[in-house]
N, C-alpha and C. Protein backbone atom coordinates (compact mmCIF):
# COMPACT_ATOMS: atom_id res chain seq x y z
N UNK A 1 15.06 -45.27 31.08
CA UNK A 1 15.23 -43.84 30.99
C UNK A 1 15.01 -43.39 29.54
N UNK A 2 14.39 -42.37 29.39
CA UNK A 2 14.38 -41.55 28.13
C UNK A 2 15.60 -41.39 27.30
N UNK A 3 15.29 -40.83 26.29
CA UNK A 3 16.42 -40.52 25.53
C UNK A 3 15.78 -38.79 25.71
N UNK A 4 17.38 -38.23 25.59
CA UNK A 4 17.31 -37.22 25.48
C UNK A 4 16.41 -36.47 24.17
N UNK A 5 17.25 -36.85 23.03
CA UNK A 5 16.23 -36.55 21.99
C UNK A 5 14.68 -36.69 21.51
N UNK A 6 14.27 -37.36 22.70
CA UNK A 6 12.64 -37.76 22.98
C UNK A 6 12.51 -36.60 23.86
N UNK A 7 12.53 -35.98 24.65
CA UNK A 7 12.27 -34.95 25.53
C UNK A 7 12.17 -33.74 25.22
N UNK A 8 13.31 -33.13 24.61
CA UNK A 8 13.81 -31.81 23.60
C UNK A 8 12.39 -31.35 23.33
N UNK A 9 11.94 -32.05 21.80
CA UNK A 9 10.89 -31.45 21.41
C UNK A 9 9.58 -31.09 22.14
N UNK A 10 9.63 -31.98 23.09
CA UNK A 10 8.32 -31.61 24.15
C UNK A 10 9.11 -30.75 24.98
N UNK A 11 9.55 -30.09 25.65
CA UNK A 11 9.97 -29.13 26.79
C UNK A 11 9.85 -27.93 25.88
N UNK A 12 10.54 -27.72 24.52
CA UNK A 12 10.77 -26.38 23.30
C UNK A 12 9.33 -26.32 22.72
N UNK A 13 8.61 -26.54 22.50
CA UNK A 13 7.22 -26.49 21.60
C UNK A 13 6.77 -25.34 21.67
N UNK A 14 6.60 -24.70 20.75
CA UNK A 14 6.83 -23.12 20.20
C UNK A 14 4.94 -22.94 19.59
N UNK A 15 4.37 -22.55 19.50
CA UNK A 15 3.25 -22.25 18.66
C UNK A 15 3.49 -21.79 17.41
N UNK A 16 2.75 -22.85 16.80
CA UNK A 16 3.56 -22.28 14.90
C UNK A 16 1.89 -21.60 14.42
N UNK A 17 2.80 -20.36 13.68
CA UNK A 17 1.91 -19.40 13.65
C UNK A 17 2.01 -18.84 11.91
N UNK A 18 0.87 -18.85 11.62
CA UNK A 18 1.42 -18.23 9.67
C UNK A 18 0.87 -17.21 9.55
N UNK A 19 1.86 -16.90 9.02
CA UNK A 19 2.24 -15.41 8.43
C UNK A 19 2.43 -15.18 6.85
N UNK A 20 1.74 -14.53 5.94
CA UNK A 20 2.10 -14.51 4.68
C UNK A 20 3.33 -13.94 4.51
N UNK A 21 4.21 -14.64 3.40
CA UNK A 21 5.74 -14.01 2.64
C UNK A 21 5.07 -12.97 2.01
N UNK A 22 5.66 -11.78 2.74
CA UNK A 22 5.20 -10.78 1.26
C UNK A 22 6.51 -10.09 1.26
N UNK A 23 6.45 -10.13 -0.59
CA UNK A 23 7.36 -9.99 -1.11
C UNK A 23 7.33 -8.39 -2.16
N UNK A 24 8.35 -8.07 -2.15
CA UNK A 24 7.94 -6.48 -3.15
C UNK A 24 8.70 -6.68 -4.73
N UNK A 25 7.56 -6.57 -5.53
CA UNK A 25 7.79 -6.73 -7.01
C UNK A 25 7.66 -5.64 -7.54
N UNK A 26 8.12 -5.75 -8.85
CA UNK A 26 7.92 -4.31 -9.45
C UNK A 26 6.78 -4.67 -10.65
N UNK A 27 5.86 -4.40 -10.99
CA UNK A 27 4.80 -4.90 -12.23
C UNK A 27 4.32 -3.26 -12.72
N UNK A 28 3.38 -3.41 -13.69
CA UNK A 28 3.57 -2.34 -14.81
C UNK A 28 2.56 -2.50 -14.57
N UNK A 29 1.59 -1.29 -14.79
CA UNK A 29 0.59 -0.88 -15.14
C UNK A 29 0.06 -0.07 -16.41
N UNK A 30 -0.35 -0.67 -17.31
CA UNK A 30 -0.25 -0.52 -18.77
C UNK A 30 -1.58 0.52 -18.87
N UNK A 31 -2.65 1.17 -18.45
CA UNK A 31 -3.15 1.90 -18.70
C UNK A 31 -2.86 3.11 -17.68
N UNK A 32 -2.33 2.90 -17.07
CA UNK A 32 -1.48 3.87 -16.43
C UNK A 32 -0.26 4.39 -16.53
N UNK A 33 0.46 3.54 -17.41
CA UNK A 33 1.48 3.59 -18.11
C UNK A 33 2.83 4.01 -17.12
N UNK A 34 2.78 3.18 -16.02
CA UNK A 34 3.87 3.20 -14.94
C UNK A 34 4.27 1.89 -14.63
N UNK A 35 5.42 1.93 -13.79
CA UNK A 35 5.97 0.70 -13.08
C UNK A 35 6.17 1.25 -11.79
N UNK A 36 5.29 0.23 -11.02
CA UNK A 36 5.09 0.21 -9.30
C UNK A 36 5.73 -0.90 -8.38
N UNK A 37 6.36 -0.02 -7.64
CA UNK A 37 6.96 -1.48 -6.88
C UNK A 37 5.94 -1.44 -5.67
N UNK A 38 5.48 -3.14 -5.82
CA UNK A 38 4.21 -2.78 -4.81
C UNK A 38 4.50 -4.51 -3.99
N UNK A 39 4.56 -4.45 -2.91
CA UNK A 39 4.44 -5.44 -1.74
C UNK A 39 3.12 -6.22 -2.03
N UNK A 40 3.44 -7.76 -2.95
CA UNK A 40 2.72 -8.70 -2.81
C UNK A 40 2.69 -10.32 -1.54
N UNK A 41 1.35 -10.84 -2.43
CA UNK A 41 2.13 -12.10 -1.50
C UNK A 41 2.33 -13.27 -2.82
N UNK A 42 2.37 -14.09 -2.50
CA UNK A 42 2.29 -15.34 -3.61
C UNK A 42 1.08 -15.54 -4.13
N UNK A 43 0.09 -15.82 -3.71
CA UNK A 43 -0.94 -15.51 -3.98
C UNK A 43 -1.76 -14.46 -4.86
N UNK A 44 -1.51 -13.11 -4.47
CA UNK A 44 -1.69 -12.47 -5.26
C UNK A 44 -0.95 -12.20 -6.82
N UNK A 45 0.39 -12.32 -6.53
CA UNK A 45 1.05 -12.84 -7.90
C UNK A 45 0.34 -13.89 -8.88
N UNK A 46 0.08 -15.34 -8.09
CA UNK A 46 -0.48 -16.17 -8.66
C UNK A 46 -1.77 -15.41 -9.48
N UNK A 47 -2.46 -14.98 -8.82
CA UNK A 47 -4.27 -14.25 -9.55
C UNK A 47 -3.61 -13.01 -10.57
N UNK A 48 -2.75 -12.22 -10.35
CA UNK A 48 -1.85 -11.31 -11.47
C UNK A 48 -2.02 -12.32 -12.56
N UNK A 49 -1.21 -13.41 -12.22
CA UNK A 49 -0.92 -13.97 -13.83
C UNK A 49 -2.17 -14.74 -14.72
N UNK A 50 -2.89 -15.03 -13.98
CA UNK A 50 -4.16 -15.81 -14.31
C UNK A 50 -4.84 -15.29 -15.08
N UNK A 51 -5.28 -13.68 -14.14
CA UNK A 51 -5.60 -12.77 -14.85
C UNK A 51 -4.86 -11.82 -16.28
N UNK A 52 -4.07 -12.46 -16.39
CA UNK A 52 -3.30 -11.92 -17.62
C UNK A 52 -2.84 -10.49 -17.40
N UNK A 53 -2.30 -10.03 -16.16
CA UNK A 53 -1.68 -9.03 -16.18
C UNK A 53 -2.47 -8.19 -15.22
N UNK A 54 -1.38 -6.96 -14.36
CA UNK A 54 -2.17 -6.30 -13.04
C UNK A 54 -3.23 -5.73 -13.53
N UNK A 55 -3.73 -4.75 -14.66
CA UNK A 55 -4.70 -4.24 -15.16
C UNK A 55 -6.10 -5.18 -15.26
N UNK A 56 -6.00 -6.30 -15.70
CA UNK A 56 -7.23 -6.86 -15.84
C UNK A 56 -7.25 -7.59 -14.68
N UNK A 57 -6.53 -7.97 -14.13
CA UNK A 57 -6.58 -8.11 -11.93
C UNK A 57 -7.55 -7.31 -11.51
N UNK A 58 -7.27 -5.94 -11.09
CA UNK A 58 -7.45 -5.22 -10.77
C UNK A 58 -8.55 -4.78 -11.33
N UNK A 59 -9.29 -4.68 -12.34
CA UNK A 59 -10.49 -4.10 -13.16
C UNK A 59 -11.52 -5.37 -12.89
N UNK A 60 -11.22 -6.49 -13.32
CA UNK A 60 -12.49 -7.70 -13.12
C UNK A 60 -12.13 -8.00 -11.73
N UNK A 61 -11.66 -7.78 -10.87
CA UNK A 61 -11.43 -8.37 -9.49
C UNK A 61 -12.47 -7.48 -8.82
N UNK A 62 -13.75 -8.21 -7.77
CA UNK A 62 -14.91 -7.33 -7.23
C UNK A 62 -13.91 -6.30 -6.14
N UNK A 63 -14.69 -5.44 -5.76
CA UNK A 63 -13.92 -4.43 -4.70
C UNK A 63 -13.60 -5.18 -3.04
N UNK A 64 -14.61 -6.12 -2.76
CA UNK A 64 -14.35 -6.84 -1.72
C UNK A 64 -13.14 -7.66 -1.88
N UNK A 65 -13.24 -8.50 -2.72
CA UNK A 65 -11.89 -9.08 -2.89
C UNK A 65 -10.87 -8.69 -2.74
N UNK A 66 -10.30 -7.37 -3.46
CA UNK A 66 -9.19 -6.86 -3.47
C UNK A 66 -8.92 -6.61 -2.25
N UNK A 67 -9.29 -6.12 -0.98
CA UNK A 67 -9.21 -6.01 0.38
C UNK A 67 -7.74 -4.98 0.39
N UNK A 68 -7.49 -3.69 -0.49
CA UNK A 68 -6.68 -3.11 -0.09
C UNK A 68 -7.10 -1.72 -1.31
N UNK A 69 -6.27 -0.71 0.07
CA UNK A 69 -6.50 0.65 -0.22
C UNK A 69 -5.76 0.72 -1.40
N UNK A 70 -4.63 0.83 -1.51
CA UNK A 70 -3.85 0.32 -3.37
C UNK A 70 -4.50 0.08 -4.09
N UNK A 71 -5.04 -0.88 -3.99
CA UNK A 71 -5.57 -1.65 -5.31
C UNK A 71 -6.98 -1.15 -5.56
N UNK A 72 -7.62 -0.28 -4.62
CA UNK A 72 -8.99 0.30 -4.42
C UNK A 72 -8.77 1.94 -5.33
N UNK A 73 -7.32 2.54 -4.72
CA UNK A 73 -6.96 3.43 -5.29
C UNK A 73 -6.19 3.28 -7.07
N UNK A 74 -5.48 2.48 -7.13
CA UNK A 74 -5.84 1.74 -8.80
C UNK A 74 -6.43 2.12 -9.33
N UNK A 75 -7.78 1.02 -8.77
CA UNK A 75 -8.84 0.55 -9.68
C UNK A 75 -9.43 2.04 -10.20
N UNK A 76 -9.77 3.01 -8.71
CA UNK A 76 -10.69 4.08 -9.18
C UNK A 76 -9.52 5.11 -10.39
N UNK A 77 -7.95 5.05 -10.49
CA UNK A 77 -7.19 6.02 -11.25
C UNK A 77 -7.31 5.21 -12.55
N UNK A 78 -7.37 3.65 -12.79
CA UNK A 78 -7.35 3.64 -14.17
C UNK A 78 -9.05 3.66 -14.33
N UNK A 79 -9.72 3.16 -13.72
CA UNK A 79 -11.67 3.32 -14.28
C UNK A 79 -11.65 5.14 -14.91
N UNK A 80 -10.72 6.42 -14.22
CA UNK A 80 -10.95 7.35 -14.51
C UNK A 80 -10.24 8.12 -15.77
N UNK A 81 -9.05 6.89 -16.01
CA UNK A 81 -8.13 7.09 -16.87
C UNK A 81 -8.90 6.56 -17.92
N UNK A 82 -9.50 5.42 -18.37
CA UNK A 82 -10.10 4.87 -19.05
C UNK A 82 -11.18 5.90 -19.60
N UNK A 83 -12.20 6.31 -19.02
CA UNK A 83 -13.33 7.46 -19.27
C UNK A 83 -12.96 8.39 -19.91
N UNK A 84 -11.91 9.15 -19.07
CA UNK A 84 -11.04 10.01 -20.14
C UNK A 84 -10.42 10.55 -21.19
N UNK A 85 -9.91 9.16 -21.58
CA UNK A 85 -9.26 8.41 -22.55
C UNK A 85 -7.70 9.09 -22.13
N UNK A 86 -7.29 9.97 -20.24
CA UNK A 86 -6.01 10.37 -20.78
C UNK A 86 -4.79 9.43 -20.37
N UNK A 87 -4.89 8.51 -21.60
CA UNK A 87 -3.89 7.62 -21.26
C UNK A 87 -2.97 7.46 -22.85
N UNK A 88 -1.89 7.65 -22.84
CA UNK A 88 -0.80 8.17 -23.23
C UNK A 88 -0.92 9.10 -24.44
N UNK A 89 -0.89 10.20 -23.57
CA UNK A 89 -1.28 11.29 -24.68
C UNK A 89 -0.45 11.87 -25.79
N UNK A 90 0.78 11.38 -25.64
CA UNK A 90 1.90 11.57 -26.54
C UNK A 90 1.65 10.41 -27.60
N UNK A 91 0.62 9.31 -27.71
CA UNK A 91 1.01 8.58 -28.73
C UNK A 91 -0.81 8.23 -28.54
N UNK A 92 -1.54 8.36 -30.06
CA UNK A 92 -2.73 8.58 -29.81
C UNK A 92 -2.87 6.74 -30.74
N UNK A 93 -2.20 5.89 -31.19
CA UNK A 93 -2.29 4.54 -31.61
C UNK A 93 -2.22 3.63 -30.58
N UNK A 94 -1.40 4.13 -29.68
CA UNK A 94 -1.12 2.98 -28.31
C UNK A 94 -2.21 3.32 -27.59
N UNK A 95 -3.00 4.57 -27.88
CA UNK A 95 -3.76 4.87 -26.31
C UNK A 95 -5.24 4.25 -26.94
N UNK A 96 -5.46 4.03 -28.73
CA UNK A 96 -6.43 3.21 -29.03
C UNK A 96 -6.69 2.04 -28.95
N UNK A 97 -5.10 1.24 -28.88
CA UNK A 97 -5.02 0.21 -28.60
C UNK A 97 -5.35 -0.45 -27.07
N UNK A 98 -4.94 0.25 -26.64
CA UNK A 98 -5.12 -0.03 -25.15
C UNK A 98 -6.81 0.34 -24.75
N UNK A 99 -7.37 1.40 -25.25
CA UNK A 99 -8.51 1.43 -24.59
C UNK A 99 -9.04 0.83 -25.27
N UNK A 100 -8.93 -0.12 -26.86
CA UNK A 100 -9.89 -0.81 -27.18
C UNK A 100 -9.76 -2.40 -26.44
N UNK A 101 -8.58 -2.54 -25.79
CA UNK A 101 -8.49 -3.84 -25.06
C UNK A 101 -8.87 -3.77 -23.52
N UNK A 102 -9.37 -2.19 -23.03
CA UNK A 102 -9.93 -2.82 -21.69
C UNK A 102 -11.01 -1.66 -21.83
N UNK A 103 -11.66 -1.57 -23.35
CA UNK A 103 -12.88 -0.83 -23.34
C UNK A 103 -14.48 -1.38 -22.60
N UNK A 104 -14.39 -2.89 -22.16
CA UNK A 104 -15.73 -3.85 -21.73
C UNK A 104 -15.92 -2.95 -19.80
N UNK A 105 -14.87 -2.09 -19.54
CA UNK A 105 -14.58 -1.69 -18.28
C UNK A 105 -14.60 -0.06 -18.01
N UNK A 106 -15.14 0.00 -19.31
CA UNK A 106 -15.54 1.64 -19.02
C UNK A 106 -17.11 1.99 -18.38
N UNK A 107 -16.96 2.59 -17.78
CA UNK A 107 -18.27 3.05 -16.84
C UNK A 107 -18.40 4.95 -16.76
N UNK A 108 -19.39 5.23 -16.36
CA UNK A 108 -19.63 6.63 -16.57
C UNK A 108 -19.13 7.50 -15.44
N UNK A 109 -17.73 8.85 -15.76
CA UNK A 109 -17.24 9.22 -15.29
C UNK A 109 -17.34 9.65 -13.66
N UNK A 110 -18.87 9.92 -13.44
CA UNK A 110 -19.40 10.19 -12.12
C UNK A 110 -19.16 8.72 -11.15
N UNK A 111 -19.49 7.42 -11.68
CA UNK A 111 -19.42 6.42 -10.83
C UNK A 111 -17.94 6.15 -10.92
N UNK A 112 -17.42 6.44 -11.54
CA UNK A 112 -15.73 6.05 -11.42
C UNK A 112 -15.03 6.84 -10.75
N UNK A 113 -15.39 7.89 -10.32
CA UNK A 113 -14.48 8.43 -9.47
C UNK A 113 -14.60 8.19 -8.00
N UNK A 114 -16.04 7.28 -7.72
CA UNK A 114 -16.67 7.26 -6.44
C UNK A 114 -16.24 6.11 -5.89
N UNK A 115 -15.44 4.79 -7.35
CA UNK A 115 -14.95 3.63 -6.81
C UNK A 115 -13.79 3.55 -5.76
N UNK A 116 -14.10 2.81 -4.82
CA UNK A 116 -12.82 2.88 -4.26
C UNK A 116 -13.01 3.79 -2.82
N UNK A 117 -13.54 4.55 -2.58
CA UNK A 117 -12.72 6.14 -2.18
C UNK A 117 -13.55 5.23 -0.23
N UNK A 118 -12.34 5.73 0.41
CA UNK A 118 -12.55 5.19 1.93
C UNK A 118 -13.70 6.06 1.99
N UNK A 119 -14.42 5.68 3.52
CA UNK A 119 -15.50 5.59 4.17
C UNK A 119 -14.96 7.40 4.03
N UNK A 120 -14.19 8.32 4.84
CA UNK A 120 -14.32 9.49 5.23
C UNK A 120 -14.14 10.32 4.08
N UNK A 121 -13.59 10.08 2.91
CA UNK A 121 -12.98 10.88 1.86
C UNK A 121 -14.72 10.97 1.18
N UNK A 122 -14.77 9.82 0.95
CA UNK A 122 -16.75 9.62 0.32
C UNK A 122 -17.38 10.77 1.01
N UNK A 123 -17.70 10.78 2.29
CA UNK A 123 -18.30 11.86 3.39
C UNK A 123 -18.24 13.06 2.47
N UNK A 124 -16.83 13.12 2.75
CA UNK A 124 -16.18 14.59 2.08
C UNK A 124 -16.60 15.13 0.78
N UNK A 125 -16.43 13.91 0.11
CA UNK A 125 -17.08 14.31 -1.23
C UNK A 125 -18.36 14.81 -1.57
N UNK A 126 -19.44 14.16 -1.08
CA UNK A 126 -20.78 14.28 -0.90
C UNK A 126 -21.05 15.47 -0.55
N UNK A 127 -20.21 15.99 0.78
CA UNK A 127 -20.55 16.99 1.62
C UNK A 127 -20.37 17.92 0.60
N UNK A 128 -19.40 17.88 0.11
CA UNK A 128 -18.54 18.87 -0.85
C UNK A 128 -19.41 19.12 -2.11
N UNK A 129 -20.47 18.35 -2.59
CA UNK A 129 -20.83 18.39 -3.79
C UNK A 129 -22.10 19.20 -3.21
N UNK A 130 -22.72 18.29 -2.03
CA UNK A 130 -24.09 19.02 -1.57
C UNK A 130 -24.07 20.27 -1.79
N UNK A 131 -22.98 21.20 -0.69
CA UNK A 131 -22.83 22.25 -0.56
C UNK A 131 -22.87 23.03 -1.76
N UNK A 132 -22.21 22.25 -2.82
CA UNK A 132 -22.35 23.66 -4.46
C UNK A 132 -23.36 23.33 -5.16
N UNK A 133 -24.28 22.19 -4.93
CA UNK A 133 -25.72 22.27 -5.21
C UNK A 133 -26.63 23.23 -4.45
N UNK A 134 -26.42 23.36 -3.19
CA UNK A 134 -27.25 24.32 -2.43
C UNK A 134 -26.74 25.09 -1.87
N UNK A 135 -26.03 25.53 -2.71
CA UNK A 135 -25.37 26.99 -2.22
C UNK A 135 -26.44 28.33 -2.10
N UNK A 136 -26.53 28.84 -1.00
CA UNK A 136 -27.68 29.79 -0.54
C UNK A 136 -27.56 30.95 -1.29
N UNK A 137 -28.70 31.48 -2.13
CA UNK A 137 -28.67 33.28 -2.94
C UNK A 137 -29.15 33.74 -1.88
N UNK A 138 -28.58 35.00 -1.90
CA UNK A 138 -29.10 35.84 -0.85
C UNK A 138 -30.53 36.36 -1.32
N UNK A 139 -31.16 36.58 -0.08
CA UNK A 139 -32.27 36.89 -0.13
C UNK A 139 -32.85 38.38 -0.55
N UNK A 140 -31.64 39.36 -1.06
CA UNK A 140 -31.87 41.13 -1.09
C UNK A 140 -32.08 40.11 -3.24
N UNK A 141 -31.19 39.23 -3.83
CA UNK A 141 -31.00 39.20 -5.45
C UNK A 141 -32.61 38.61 -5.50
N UNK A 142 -33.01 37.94 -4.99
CA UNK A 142 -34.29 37.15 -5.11
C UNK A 142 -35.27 38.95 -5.01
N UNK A 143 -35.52 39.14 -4.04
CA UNK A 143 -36.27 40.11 -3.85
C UNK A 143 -36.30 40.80 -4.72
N UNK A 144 -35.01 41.45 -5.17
CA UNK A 144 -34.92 41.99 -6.38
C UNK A 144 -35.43 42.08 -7.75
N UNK A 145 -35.07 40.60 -8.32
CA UNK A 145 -35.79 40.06 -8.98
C UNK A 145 -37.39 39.81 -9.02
N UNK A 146 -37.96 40.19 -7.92
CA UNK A 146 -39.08 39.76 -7.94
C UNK A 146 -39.83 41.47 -8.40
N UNK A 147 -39.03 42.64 -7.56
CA UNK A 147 -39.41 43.82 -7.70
C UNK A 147 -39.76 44.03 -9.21
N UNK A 148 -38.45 43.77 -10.08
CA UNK A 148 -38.31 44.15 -10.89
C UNK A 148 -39.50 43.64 -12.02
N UNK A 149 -39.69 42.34 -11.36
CA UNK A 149 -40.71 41.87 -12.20
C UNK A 149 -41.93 42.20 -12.39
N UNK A 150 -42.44 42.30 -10.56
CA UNK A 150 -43.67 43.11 -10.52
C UNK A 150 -43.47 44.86 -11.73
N UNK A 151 -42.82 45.79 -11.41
CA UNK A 151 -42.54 46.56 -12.21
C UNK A 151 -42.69 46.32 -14.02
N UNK A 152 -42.00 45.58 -14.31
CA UNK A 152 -42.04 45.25 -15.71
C UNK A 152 -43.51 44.58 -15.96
N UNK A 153 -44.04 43.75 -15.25
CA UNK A 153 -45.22 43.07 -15.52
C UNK A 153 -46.32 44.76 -15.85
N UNK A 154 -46.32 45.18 -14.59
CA UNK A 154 -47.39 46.30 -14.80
C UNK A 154 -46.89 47.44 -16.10
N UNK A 155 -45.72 47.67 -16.33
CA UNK A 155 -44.88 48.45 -17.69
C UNK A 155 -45.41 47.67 -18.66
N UNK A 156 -45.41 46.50 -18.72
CA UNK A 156 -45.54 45.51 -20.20
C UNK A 156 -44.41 45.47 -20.60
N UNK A 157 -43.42 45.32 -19.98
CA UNK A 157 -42.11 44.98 -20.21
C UNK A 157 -41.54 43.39 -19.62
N UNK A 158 -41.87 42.39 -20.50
CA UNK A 158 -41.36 40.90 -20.07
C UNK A 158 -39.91 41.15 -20.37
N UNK A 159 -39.54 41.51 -21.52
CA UNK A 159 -37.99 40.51 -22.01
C UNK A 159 -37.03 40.67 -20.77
N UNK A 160 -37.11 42.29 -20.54
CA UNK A 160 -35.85 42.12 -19.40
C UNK A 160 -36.04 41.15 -18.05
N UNK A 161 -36.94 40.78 -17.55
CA UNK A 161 -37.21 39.52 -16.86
C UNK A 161 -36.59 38.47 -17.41
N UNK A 162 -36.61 38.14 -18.33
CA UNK A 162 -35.83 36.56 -18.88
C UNK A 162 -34.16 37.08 -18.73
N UNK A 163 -33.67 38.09 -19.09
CA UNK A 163 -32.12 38.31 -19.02
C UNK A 163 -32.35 38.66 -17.92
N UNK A 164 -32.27 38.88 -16.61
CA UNK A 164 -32.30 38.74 -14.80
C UNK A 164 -32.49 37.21 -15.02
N UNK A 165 -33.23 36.66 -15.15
CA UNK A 165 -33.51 34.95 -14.62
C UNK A 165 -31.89 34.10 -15.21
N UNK A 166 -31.70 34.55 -16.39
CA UNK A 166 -30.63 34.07 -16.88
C UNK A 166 -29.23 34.11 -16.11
N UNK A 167 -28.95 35.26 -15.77
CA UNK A 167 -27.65 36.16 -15.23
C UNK A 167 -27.83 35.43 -13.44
């Protein structure tokens, strides 16, 4: 006959299943000049410290990697903080110091605001920009302009044509 304690574990056999520990820390963000309590795992702590701190994590870490809206939203507030330079505006020695230590990560204000931003907000933006690029003049100011020109052309009157084109 069996032993009981031979049986147990075969009848109970559970599916072992992993799950990351995530744990909530509080870490600083030095060009942002806050402290965030933000839900890590071990892992990511581990690459924090490697990287010498959440800022340079977060800045040399590619956008795929990071695999989170946080750290996507971060990246694009300090890339815009950085451009800016408005990072601690009450003390203009710390804010040289700091942007001369993560100055290799400045990029031009238009692409930094675009880092990061989810699939529908992007849409939005675009849409949003299109629209005040091609925003429609009505067709009576054009006409207008054109009257006036014919008129002045046959007068011999140019200049006031250039102040209409201007206005």
């Amino acid at each position: 006959m069996r032993k009981l304690s031979c049986i147990l574990p075969l009848l109970f056999r559970l599916p072992r299943i992993w799950r990351p520990q995530l744990k909530k820390r509080v870490l600083y963000s030095e060009i942002l000049d806050r402290w965030m309590v933000i839900t890590t795992t071990l892992r990511a702590l581990y690459l924090i410290d490697e990287a010498f701190g959440l800022d340079f994590y977060i800045l040399k870490t590619h956008e795929i990697d990071l695999c989170s809206r946080l750290a996507m939203t971060l990246k694009r507030e300090m890339l815009v903080a950085l451009v800016q330079k408005s990072l601690y505006p009450d003390n203009p020695v710390q804010r040289e110091k700091v942007y001369n230590k993560y100055k290799e990560f400045v990029i031009p204000l238009e692409e930094a605001e675009w880092v990061g931003l989810p699939m529908h907000e992007a849409v939005e933006k675009a849409k949003a920009i299109q629209a005040k690029q091609n925003e429609p003049a009505p067709l009576k100011d054009r006409y207008l302009i054109e009257l006036i020109s014919k008129l002045h052309i046959d007068a011999g009157n140019p200049p006031l044509l250039n102040e209409l084109n201007s206005s």
